[in-house]
C-alpha atoms as a PDB file:
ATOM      1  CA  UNK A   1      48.209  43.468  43.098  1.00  0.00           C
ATOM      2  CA  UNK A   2      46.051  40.338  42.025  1.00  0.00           C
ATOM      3  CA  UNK A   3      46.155  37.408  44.073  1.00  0.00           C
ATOM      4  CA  UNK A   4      45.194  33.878  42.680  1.00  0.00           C
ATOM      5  CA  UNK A   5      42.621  32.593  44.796  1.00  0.00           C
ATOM      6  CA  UNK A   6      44.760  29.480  45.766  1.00  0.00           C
ATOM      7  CA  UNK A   7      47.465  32.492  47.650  1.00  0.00           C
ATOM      8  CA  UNK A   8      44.270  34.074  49.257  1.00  0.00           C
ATOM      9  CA  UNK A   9      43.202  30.810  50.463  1.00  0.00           C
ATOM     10  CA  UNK A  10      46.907  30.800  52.054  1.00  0.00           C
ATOM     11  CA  UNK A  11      46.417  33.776  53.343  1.00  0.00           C
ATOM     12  CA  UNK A  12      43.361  33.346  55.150  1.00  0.00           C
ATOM     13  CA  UNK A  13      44.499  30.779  56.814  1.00  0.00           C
ATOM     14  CA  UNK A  14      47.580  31.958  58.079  1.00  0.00           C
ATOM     15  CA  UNK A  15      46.641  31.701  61.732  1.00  0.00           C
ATOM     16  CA  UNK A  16      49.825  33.598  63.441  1.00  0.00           C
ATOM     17  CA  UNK A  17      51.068  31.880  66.643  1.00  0.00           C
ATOM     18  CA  UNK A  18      53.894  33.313  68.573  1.00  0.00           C
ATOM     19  CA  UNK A  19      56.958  31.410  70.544  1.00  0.00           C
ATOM     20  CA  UNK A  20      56.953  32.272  73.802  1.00  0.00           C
ATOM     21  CA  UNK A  21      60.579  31.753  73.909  1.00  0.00           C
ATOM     22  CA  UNK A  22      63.055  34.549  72.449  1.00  0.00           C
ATOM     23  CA  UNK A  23      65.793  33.665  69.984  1.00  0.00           C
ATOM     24  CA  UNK A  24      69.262  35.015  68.839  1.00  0.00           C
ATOM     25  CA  UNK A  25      71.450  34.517  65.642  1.00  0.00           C
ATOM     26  CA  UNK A  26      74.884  33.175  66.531  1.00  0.00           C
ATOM     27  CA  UNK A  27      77.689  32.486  64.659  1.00  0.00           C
ATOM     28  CA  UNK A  28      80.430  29.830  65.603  1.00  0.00           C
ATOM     29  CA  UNK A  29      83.582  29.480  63.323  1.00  0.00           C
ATOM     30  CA  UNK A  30      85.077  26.621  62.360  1.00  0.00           C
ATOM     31  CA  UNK A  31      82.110  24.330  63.537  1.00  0.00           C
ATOM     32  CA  UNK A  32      80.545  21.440  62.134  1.00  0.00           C
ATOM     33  CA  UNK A  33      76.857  20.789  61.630  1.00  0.00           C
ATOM     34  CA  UNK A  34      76.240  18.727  64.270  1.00  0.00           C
ATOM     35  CA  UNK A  35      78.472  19.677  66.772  1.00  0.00           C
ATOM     36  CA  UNK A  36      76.822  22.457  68.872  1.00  0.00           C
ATOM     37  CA  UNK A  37      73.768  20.216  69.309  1.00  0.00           C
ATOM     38  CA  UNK A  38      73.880  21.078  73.413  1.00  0.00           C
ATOM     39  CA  UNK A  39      72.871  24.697  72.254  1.00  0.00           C
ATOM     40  CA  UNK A  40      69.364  23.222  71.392  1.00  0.00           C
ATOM     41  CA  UNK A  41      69.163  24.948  67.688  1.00  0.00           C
ATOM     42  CA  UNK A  42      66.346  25.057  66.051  1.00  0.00           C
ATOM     43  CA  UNK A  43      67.900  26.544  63.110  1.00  0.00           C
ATOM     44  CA  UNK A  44      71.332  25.388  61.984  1.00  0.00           C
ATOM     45  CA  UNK A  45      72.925  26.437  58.342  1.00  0.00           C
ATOM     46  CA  UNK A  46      76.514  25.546  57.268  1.00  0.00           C
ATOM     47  CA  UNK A  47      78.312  28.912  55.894  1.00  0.00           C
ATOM     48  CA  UNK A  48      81.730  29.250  54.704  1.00  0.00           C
ATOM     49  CA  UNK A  49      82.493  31.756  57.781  1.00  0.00           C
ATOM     50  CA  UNK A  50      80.851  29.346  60.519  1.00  0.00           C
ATOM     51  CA  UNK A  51      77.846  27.704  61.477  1.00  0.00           C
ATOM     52  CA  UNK A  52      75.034  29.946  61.990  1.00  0.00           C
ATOM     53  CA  UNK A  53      72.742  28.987  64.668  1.00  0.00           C
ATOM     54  CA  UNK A  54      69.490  29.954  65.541  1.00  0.00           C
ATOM     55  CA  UNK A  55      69.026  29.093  69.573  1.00  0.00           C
ATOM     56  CA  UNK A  56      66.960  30.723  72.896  1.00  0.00           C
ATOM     57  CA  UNK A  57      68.583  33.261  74.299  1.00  0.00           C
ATOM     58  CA  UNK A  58      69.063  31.652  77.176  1.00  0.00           C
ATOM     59  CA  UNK A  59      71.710  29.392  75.399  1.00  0.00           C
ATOM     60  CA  UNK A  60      73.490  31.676  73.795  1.00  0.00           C
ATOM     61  CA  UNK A  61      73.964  34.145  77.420  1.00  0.00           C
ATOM     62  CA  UNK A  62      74.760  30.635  78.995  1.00  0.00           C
ATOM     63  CA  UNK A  63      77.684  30.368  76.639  1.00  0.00           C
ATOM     64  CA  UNK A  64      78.883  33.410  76.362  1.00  0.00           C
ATOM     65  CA  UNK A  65      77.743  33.597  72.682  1.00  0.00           C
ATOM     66  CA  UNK A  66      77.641  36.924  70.690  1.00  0.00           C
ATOM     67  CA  UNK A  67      74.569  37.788  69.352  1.00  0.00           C
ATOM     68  CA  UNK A  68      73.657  40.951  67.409  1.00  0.00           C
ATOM     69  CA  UNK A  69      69.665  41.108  68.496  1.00  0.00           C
ATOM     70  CA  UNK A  70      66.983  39.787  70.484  1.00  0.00           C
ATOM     71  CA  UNK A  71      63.965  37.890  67.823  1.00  0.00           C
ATOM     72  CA  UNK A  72      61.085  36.335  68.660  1.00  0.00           C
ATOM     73  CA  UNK A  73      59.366  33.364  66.248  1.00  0.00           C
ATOM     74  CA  UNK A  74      55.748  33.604  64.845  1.00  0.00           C
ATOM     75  CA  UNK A  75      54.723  30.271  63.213  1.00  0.00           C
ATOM     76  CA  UNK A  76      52.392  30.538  60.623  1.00  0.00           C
ATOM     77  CA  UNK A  77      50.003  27.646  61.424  1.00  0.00           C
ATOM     78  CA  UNK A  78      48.099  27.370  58.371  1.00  0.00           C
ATOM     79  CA  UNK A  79      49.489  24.641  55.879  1.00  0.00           C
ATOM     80  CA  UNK A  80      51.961  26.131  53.273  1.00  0.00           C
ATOM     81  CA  UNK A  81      53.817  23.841  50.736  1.00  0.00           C
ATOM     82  CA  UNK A  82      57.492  24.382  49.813  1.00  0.00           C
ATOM     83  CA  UNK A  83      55.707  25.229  46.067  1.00  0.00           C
ATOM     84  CA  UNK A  84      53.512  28.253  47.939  1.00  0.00           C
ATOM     85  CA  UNK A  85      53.764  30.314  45.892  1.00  0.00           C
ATOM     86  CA  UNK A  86      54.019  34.094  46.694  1.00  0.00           C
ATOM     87  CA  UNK A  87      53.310  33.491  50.193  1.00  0.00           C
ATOM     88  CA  UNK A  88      56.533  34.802  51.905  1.00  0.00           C
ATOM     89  CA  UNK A  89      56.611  37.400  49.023  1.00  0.00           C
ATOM     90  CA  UNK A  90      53.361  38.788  50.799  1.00  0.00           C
ATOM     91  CA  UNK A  91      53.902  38.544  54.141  1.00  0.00           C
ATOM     92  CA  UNK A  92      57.573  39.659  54.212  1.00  0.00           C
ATOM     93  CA  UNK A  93      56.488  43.013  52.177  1.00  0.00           C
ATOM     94  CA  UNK A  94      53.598  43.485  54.205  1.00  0.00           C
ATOM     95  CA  UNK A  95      56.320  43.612  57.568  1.00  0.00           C
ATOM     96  CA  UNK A  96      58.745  45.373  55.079  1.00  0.00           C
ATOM     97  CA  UNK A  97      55.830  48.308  54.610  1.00  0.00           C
ATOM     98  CA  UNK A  98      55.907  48.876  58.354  1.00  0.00           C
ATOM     99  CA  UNK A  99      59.608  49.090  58.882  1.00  0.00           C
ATOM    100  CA  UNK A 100      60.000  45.693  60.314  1.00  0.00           C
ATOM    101  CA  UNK A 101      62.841  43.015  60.223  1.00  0.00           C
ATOM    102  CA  UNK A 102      61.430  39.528  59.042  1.00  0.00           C
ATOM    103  CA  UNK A 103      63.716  36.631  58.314  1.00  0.00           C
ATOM    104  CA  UNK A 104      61.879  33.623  57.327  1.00  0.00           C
ATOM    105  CA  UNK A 105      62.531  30.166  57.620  1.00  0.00           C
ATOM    106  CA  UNK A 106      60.528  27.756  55.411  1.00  0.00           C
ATOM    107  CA  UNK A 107      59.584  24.009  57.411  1.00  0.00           C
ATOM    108  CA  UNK A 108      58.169  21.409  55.737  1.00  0.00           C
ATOM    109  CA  UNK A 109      54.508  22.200  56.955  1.00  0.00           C
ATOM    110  CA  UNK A 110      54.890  25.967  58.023  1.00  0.00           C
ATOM    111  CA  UNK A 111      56.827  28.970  57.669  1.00  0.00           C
ATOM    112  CA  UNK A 112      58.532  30.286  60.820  1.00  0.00           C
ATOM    113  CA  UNK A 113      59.183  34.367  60.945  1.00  0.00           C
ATOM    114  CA  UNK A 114      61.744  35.766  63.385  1.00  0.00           C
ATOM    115  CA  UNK A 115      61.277  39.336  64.108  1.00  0.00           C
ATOM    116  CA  UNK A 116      62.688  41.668  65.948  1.00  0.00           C
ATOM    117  CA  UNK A 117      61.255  41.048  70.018  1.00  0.00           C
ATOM    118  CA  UNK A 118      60.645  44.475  70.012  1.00  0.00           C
ATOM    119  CA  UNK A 119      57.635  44.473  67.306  1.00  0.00           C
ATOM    120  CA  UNK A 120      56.643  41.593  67.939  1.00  0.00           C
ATOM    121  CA  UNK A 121      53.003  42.728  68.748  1.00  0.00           C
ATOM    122  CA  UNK A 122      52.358  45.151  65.685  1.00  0.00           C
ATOM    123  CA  UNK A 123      53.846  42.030  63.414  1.00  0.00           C
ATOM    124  CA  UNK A 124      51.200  39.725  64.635  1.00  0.00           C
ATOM    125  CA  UNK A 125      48.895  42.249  64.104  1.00  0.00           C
ATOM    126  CA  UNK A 126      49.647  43.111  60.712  1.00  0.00           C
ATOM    127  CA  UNK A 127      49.358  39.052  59.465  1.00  0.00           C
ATOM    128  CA  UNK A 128      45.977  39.078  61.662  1.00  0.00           C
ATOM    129  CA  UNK A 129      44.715  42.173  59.431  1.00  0.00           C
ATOM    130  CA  UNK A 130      45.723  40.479  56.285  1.00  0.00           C
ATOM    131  CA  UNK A 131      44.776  37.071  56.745  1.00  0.00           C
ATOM    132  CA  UNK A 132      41.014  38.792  57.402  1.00  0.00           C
ATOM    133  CA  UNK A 133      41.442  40.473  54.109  1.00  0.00           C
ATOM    134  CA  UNK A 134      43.459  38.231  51.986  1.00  0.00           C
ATOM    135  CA  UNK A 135      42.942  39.340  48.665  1.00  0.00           C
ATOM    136  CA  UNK A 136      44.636  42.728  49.509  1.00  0.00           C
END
């Protein structure tokens, strides 16, 4: 596939950080935006079946939360834009190729990947490779 050379400049300067912290998906029905704020979200969406949170695990064991699995969160450091695109296109196939679980949430200045704790090594691995050879 041909990448435009503003993506491969993207690319190259992914620069892959990981969270030392580990993170679970919870869901809480019936709640309002807002009102789980002592569960230190960093991710927070209003659904029709509940509020999904994103929080440390810690929380959610605190709380007795359910939670389905265990992620960790690799920040890619490089500026994005919110326009960017075909960047999450890339680097959610390239995971995708290997068998791994990304869900990606898009900040303002960087995109935030929560995979599975368990490969979280051969995920930062895989955006290292590619971000040394962006144009694929």
């Amino acid at each position: 596939m041909m990448r435009t050379e503003f993506l491969q400049n993207l690319i190259s300067q992914l620069s892959p950080k990981l969270d030392p912290a580990s993170y679970v998906y919870c869901t809480v029905p019936k709640a309002a935006y807002g009102e789980l704020e002592h569960l230190k979200p960093i991710v927070s969406i209003a659904e029709l079946e509940g509020l999904t949170l994103v929080i440390p695990l810690e929380q959610a064991e605190a709380e007795g939360l359910d939670y389905y699995r265990v992620f960790r969160r690799i920040t890619l450091e490089g500026h994005s834009s919110l326009e960017a695109l075909g960047l999450t296109s890339v680097v959610t196939s390239l995971l995708a190729e290997r068998g791994i679980t990304t869900n990606v949430i898009a900040g303002f200045y960087h995109d935030h990947m929560f995979v599975p704790s368990d490969r979280t090594d051969e995920a930062l691995r895989a955006l290292k490779e590619l971000a040394e050879n962006p144009a694929g």
